[in-house]
PDB file of N, CA and C in Angstrom:
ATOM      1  N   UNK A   1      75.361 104.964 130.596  1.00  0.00           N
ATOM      2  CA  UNK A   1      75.257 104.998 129.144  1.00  0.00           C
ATOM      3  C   UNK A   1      75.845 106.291 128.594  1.00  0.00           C
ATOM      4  N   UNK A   2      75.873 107.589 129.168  1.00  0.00           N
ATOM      5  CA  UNK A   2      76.021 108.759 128.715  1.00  0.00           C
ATOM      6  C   UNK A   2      77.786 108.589 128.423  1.00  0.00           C
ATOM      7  N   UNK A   3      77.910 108.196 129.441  1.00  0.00           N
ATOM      8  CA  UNK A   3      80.004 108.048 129.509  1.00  0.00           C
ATOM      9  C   UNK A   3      80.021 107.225 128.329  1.00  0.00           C
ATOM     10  N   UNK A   4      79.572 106.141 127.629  1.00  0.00           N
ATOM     11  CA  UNK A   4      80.041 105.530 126.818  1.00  0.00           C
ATOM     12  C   UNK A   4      79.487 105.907 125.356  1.00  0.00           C
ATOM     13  N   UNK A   5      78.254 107.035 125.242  1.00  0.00           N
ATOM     14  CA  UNK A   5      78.470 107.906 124.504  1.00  0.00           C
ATOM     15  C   UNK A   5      79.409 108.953 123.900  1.00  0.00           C
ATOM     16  N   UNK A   6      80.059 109.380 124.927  1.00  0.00           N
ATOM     17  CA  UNK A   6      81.204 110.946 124.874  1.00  0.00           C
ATOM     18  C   UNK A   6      81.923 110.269 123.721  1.00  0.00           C
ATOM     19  N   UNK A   7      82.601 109.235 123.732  1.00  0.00           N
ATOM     20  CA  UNK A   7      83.487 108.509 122.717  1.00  0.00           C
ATOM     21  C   UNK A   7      83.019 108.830 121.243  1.00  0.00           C
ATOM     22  N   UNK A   8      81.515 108.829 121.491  1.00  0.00           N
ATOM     23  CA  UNK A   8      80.846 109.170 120.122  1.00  0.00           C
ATOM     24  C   UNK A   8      80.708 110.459 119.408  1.00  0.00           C
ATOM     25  N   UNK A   9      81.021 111.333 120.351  1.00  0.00           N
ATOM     26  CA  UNK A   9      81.121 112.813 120.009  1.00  0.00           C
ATOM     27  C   UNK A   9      81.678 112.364 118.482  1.00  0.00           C
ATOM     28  N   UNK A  10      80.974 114.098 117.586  1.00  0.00           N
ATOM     29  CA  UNK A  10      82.100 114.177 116.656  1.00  0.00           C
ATOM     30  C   UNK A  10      82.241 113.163 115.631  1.00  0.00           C
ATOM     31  N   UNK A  11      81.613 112.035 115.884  1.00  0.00           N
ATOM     32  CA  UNK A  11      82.059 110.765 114.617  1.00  0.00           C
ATOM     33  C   UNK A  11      80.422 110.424 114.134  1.00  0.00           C
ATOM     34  N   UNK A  12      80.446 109.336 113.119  1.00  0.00           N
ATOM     35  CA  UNK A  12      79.236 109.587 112.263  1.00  0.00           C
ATOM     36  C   UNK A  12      78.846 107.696 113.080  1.00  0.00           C
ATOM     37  N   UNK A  13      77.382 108.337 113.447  1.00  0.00           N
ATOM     38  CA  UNK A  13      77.172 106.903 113.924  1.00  0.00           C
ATOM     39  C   UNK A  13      75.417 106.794 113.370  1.00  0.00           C
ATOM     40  N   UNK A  14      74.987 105.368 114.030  1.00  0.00           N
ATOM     41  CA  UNK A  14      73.650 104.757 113.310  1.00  0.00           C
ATOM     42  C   UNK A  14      73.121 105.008 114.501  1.00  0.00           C
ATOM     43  N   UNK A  15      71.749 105.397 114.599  1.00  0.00           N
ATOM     44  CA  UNK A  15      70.478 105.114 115.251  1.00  0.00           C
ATOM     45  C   UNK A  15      69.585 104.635 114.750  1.00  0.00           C
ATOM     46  N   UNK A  16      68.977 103.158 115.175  1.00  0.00           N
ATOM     47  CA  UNK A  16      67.753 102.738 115.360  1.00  0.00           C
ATOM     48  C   UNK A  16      66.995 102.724 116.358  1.00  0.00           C
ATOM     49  N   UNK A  17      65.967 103.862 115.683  1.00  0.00           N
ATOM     50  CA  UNK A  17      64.612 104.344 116.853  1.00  0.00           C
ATOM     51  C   UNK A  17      63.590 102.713 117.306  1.00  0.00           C
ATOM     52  N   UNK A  18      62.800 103.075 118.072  1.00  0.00           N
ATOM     53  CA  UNK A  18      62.002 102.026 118.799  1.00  0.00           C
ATOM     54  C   UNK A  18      61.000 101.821 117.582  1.00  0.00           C
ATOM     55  N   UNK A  19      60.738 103.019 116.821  1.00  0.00           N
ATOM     56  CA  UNK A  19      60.098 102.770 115.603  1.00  0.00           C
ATOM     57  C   UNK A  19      60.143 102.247 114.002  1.00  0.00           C
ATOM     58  N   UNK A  20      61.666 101.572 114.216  1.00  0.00           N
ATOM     59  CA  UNK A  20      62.701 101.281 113.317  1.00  0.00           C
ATOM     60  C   UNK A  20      62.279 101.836 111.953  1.00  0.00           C
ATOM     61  N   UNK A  21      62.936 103.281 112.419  1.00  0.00           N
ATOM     62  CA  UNK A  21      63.876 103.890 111.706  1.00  0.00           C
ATOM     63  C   UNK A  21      65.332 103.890 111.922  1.00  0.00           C
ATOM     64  N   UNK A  22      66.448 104.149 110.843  1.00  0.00           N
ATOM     65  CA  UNK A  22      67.493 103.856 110.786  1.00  0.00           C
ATOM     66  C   UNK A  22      68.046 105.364 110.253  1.00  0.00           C
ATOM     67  N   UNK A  23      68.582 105.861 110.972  1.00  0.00           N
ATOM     68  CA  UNK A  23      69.476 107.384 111.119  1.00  0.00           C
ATOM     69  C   UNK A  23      70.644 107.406 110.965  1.00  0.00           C
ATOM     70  N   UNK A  24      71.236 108.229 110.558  1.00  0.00           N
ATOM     71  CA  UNK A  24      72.378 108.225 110.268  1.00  0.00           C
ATOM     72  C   UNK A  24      72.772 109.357 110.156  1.00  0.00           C
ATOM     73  N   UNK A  25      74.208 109.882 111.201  1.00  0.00           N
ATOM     74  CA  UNK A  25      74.730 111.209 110.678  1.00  0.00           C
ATOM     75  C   UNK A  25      75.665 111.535 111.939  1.00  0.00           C
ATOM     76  N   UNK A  26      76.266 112.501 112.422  1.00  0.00           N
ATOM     77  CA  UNK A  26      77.225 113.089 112.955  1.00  0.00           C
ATOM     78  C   UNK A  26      76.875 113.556 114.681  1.00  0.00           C
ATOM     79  N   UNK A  27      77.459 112.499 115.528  1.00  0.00           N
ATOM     80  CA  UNK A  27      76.628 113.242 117.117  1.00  0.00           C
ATOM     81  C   UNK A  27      77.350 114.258 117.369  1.00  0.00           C
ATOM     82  N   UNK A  28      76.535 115.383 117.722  1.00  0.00           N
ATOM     83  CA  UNK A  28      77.128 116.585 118.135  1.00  0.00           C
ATOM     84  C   UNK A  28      76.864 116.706 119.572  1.00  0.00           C
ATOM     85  N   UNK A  29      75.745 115.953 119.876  1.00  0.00           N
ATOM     86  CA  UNK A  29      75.679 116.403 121.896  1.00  0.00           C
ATOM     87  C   UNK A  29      74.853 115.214 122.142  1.00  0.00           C
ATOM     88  N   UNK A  30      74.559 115.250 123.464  1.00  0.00           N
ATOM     89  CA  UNK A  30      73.707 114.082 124.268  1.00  0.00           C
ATOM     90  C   UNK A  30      73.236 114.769 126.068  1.00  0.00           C
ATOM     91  N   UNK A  31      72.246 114.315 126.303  1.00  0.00           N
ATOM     92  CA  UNK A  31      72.160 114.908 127.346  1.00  0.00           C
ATOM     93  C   UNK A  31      71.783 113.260 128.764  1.00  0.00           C
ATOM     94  N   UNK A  32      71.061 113.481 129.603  1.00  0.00           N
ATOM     95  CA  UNK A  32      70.994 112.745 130.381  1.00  0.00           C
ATOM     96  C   UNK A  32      70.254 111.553 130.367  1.00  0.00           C
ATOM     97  N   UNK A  33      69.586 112.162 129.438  1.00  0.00           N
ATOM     98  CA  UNK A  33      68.231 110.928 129.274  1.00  0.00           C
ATOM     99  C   UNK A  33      68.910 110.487 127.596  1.00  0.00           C
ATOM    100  N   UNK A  34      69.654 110.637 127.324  1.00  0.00           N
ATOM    101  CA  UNK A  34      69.582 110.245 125.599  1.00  0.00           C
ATOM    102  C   UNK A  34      68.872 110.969 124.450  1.00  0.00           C
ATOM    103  N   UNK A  35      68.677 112.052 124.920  1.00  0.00           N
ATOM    104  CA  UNK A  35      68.463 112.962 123.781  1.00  0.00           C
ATOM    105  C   UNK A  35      69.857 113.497 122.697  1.00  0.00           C
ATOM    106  N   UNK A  36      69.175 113.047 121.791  1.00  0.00           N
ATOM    107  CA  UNK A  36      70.730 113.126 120.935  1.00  0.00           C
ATOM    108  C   UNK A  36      70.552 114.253 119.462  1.00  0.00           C
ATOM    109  N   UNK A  37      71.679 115.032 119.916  1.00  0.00           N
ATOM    110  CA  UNK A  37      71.712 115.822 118.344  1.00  0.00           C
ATOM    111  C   UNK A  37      72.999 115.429 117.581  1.00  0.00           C
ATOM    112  N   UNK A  38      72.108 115.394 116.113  1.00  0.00           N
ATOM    113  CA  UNK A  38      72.905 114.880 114.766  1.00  0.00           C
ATOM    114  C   UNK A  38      72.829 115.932 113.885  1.00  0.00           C
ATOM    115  N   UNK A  39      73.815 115.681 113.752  1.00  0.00           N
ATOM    116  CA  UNK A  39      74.407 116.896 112.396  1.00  0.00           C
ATOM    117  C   UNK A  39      74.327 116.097 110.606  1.00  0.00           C
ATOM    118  N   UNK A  40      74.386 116.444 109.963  1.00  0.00           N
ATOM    119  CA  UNK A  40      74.523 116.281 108.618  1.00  0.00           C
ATOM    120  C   UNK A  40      73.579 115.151 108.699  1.00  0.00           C
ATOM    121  N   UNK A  41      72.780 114.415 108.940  1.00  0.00           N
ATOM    122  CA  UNK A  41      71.999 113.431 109.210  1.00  0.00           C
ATOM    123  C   UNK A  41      71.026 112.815 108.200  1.00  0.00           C
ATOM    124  N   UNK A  42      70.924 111.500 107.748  1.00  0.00           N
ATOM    125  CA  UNK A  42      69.804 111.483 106.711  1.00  0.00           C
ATOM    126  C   UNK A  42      69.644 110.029 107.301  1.00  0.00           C
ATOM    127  N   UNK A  43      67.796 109.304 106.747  1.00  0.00           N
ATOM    128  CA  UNK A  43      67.603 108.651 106.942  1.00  0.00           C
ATOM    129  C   UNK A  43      67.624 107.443 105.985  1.00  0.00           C
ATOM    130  N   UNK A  44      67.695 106.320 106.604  1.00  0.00           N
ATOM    131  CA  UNK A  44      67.990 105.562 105.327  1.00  0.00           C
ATOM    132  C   UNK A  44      66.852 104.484 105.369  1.00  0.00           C
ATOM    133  N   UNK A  45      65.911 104.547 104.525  1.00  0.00           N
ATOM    134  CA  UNK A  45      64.900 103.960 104.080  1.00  0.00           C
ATOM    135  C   UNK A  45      64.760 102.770 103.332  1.00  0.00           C
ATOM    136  N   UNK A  46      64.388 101.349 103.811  1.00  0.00           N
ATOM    137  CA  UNK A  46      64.640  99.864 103.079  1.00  0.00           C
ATOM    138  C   UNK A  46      63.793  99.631 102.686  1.00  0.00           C
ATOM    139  N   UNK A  47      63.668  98.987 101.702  1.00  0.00           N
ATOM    140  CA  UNK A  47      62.799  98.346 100.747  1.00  0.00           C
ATOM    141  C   UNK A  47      63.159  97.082 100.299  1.00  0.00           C
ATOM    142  N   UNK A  48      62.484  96.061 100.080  1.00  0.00           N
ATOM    143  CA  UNK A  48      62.431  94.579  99.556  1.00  0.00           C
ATOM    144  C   UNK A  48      62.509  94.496  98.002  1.00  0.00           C
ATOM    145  N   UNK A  49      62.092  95.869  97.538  1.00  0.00           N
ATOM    146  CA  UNK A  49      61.799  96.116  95.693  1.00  0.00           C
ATOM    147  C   UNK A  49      62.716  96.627  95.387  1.00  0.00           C
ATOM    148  N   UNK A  50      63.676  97.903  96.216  1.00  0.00           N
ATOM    149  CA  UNK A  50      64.216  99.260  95.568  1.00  0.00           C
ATOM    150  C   UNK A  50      65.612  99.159  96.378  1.00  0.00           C
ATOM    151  N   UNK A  51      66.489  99.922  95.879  1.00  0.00           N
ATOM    152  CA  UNK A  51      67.433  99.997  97.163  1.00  0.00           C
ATOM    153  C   UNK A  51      66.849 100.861  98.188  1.00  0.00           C
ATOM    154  N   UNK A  52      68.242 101.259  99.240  1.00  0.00           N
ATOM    155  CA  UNK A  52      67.844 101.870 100.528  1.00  0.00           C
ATOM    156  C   UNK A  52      68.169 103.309  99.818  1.00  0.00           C
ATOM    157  N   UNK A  53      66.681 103.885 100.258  1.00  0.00           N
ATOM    158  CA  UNK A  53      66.912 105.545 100.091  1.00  0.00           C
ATOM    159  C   UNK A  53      66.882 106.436 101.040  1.00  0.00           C
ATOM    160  N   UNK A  54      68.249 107.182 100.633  1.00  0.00           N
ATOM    161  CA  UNK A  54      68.718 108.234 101.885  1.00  0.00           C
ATOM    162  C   UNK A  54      67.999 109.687 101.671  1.00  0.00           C
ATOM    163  N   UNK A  55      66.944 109.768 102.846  1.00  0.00           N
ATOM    164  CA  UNK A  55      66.156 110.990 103.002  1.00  0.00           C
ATOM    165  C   UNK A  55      66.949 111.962 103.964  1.00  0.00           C
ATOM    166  N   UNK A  56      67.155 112.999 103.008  1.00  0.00           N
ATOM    167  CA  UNK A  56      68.229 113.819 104.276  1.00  0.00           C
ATOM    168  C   UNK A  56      67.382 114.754 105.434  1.00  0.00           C
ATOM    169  N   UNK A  57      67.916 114.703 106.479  1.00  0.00           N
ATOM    170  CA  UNK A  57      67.232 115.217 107.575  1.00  0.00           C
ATOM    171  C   UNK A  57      67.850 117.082 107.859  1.00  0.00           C
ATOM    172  N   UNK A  58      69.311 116.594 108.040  1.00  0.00           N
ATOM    173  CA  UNK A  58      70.310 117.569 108.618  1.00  0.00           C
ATOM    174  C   UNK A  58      70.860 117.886 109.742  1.00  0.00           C
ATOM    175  N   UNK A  59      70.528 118.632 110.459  1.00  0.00           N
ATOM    176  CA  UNK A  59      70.698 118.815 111.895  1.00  0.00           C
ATOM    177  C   UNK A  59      68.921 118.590 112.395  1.00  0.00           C
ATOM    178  N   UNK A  60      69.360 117.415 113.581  1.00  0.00           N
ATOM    179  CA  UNK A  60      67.918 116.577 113.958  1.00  0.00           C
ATOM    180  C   UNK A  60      68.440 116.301 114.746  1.00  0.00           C
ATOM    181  N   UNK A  61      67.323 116.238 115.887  1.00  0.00           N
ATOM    182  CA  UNK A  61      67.091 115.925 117.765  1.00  0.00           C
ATOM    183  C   UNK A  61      66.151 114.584 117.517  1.00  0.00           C
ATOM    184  N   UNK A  62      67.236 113.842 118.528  1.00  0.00           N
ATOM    185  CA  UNK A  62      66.504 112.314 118.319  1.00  0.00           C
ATOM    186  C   UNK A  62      65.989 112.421 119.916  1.00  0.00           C
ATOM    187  N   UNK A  63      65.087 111.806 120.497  1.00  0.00           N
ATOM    188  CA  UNK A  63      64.308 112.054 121.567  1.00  0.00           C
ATOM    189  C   UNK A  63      64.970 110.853 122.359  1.00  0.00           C
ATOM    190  N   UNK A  64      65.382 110.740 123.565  1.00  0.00           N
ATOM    191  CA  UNK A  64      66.265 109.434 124.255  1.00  0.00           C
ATOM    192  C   UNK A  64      65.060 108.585 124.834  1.00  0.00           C
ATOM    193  N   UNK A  65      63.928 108.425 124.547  1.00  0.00           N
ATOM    194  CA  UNK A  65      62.833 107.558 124.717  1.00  0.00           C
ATOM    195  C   UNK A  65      62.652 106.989 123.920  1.00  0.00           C
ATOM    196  N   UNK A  66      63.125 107.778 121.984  1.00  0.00           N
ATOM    197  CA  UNK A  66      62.583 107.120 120.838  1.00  0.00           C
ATOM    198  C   UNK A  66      64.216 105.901 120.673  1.00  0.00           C
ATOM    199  N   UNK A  67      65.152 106.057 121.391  1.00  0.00           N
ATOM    200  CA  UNK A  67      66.226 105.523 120.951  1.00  0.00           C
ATOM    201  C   UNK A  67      66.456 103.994 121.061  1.00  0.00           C
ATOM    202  N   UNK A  68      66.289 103.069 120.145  1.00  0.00           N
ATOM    203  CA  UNK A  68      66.650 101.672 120.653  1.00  0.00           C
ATOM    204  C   UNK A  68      68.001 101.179 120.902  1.00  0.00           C
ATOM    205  N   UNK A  69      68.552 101.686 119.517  1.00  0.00           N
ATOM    206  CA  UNK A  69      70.087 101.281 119.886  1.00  0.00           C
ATOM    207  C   UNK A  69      71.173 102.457 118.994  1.00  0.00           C
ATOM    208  N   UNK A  70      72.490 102.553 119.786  1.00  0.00           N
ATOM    209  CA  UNK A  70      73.515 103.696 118.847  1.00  0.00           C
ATOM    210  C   UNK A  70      74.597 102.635 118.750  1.00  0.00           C
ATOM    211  N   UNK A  71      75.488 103.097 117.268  1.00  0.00           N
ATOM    212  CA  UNK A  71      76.252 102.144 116.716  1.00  0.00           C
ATOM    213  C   UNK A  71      77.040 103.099 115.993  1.00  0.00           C
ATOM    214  N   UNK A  72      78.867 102.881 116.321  1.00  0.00           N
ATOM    215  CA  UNK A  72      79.594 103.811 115.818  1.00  0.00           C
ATOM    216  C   UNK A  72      79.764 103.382 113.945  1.00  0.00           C
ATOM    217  N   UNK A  73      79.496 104.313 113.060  1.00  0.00           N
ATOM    218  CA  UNK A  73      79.749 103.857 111.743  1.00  0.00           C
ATOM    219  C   UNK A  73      81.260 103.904 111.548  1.00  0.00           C
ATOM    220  N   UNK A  74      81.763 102.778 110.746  1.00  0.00           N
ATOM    221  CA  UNK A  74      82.861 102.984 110.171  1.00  0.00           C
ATOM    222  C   UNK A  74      82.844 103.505 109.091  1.00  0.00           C
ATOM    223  N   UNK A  75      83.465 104.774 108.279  1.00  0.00           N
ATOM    224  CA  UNK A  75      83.042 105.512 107.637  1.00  0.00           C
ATOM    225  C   UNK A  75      83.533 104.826 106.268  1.00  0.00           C
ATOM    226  N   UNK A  76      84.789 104.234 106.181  1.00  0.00           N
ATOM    227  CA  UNK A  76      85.535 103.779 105.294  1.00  0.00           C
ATOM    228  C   UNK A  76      85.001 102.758 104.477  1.00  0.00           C
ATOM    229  N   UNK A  77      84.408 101.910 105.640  1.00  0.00           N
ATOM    230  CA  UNK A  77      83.124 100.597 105.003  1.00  0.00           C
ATOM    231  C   UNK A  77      81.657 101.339 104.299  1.00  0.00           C
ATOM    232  N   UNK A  78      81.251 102.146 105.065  1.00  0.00           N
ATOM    233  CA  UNK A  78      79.992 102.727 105.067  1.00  0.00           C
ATOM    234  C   UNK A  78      79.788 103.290 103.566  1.00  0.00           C
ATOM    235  N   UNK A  79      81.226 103.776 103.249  1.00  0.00           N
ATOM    236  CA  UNK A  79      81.130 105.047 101.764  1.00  0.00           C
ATOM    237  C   UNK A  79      81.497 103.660 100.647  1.00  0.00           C
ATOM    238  N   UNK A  80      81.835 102.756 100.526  1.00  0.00           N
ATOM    239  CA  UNK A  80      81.664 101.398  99.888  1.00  0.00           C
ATOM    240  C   UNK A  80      80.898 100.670  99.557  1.00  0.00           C
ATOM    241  N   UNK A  81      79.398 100.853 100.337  1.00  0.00           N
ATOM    242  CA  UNK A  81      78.712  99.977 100.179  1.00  0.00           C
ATOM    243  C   UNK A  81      77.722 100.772  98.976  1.00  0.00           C
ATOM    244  N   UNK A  82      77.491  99.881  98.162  1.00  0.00           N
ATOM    245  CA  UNK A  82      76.891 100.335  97.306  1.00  0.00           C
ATOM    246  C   UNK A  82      75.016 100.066  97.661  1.00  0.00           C
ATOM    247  N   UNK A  83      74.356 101.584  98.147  1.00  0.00           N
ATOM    248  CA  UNK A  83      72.959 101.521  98.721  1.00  0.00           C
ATOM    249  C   UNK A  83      72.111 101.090  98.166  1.00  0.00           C
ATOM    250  N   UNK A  84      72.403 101.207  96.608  1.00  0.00           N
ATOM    251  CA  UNK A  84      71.115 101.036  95.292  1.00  0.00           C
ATOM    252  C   UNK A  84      71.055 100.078  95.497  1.00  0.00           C
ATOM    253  N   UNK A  85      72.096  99.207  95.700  1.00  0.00           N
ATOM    254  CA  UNK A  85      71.549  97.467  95.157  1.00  0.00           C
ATOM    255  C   UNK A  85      71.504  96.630  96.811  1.00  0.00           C
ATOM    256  N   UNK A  86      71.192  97.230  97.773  1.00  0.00           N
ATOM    257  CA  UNK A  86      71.109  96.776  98.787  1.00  0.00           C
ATOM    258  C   UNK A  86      69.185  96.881  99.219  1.00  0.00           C
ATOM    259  N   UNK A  87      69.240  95.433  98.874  1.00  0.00           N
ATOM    260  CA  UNK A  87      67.478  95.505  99.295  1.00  0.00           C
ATOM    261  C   UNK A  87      67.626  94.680 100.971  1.00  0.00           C
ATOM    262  N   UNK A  88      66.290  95.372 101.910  1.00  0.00           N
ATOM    263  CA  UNK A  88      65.877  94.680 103.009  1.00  0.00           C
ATOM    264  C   UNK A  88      64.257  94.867 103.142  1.00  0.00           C
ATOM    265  N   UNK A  89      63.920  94.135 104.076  1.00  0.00           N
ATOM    266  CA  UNK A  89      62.812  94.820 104.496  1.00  0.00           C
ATOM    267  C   UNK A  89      62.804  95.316 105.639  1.00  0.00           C
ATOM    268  N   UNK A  90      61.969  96.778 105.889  1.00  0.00           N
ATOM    269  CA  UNK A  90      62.124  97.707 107.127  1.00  0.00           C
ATOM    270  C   UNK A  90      61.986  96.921 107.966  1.00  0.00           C
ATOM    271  N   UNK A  91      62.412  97.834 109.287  1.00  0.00           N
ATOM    272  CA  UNK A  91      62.174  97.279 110.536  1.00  0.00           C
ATOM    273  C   UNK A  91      60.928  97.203 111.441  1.00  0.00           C
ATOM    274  N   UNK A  92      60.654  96.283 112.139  1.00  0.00           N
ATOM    275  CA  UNK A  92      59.434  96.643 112.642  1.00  0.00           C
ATOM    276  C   UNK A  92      59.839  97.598 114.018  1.00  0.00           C
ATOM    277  N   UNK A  93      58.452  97.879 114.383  1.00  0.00           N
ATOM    278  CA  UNK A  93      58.522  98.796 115.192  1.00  0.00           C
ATOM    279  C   UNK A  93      58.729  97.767 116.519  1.00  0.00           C
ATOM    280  N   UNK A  94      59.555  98.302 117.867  1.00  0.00           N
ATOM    281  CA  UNK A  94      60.067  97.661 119.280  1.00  0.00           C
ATOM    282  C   UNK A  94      58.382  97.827 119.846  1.00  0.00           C
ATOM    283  N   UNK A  95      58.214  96.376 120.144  1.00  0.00           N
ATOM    284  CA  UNK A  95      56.865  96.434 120.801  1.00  0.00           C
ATOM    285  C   UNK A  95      57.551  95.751 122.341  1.00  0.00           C
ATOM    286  N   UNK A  96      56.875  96.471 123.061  1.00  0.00           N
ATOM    287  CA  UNK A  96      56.803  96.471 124.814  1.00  0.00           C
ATOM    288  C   UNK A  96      56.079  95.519 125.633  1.00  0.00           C
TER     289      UNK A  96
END
């Protein structure tokens, strides 16, 4: 898994934690187990009522136990989508 991280260096990608949360921001490193640091990073928060609101984090250590899945963002699509009017409902949390 780590090798098919490196690709991710440097570019702005999604994490959804086991606790579905949904992250978002810039990988700067990774280590063996999936501990991952993000740069410029904010979270993006869904709602069924409101749009999705982006809580900024910044530079944040994601724990490679809390990690469910990483997903490279396309940045070009990503800065298009208009967040306000995008309703969901959160994710549930990865039960074991």
């Amino acid at each position: 898994m780590s090798t098919a991280l490196e690709s991710y260096i440097n570019r702005t990608v999604a994490i959804i934690t086991s606790d579905g949360r949904m992250i978002v921001g810039t990988l700067k490193g990774f280590d063996q187990t999936i501990n991952l640091i993000l740069d410029e990073s904010h979270e993006r928060v869904f709602s069924s009522t409101q749009g999705v609101e982006q809580v900024v984090l910044g530079l944040y250590i994601v724990r490679g136990d809390n990690v469910a899945v990483i997903g490279e963002i396309d940045e070009e699509t990503d800065s298009a989508l208009d967040l306000g009017n995008i309703r969901a409902e959160p994710l549930n949390s990865v039960v074991h």
